[in-house]
Protein backbone atom coordinates (compact mmCIF):
# COMPACT_ATOMS: atom_id res chain seq x y z
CA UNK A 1 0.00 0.00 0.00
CA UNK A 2 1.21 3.67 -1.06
CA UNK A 3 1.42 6.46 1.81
CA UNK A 4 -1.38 8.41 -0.37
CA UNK A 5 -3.27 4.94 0.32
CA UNK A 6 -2.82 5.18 4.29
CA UNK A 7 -3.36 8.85 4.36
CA UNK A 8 -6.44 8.57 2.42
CA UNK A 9 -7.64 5.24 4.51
CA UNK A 10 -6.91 7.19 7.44
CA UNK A 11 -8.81 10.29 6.73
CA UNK A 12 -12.14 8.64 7.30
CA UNK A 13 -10.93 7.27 11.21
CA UNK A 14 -9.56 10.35 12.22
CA UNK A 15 -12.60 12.45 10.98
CA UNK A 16 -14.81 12.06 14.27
CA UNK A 17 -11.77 12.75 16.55
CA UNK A 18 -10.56 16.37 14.55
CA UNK A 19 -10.98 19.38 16.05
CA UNK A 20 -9.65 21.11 12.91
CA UNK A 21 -11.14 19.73 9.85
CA UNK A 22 -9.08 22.09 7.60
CA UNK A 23 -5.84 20.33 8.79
CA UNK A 24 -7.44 17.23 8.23
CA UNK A 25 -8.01 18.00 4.69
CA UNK A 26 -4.34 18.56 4.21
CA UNK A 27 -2.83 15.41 6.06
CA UNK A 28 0.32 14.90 5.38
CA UNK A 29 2.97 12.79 7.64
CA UNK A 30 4.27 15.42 9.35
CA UNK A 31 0.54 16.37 10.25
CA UNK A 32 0.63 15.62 14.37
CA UNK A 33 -2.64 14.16 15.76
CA UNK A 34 -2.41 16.56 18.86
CA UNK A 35 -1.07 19.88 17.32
CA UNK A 36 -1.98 19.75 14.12
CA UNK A 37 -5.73 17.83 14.49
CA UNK A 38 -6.35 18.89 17.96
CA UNK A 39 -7.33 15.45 18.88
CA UNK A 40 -7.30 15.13 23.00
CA UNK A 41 -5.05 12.52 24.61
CA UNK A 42 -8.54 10.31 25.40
CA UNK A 43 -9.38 10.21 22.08
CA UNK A 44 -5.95 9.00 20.77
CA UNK A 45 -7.03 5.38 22.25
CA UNK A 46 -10.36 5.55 19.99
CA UNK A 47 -8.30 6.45 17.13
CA UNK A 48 -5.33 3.48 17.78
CA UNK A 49 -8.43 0.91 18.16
CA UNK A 50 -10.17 2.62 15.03
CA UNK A 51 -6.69 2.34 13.50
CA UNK A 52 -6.42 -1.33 14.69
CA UNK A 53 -9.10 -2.48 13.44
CA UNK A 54 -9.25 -0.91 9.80
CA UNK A 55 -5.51 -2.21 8.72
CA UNK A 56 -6.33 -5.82 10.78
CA UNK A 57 -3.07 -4.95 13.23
CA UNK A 58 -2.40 -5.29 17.32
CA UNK A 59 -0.87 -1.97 18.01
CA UNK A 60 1.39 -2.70 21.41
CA UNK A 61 1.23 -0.32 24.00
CA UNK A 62 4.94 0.56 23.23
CA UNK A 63 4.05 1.54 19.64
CA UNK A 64 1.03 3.58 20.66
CA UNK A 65 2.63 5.68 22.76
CA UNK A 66 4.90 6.41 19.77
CA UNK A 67 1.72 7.38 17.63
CA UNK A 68 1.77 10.86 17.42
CA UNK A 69 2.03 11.96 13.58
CA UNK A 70 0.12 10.10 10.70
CA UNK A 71 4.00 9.01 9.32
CA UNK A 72 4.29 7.70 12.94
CA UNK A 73 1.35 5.62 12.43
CA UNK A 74 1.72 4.60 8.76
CA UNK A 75 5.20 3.38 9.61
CA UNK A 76 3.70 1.46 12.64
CA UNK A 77 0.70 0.13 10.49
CA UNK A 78 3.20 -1.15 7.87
CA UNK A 79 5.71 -2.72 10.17
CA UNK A 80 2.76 -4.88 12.10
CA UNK A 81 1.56 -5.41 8.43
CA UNK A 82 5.24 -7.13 6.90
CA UNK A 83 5.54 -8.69 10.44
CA UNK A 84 2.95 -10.93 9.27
């Protein structure tokens, strides 16, 4: 799967959680799910579950807590992914 694939796949998931929808119209990797999205700490946990369950991947407690950009969690997605 492309980045443009993840970053469109995870458009749709992070929708409910944005606080700024214009930023969500322009994610990018570097686009930070607390910063840039305004997404509250509480609602990362949705959005890792959301996450798990669209790409079919256990994200470990370790990785989560390194899930703060969309790169972060593309590169996380895809690792769990080949890992298979």
């Amino acid at each position: 799967m492309e980045q443009q694939e993840y970053i469109d796949k995870l458009k749709p998931i992070l929708a409910p959680y944005a606080k700024d929808q214009e930023a969500l119209q322009r994610l990018t990797r570097d686009t930070s799910f607390i910063r840039d999205l305004k997404i509250n700490s509480a609602n990362l946990v949705d959005v890792v579950l959301d996450v798990e369950e669209a790409f079919d991947v256990e994200i470990d407690n370790e990785s989560m807590e390194k899930m703060l950009t969309v790169g972060a969690a593309i590169d996380i997605v895809q690792a769990k992914q080949d890992a298979r």
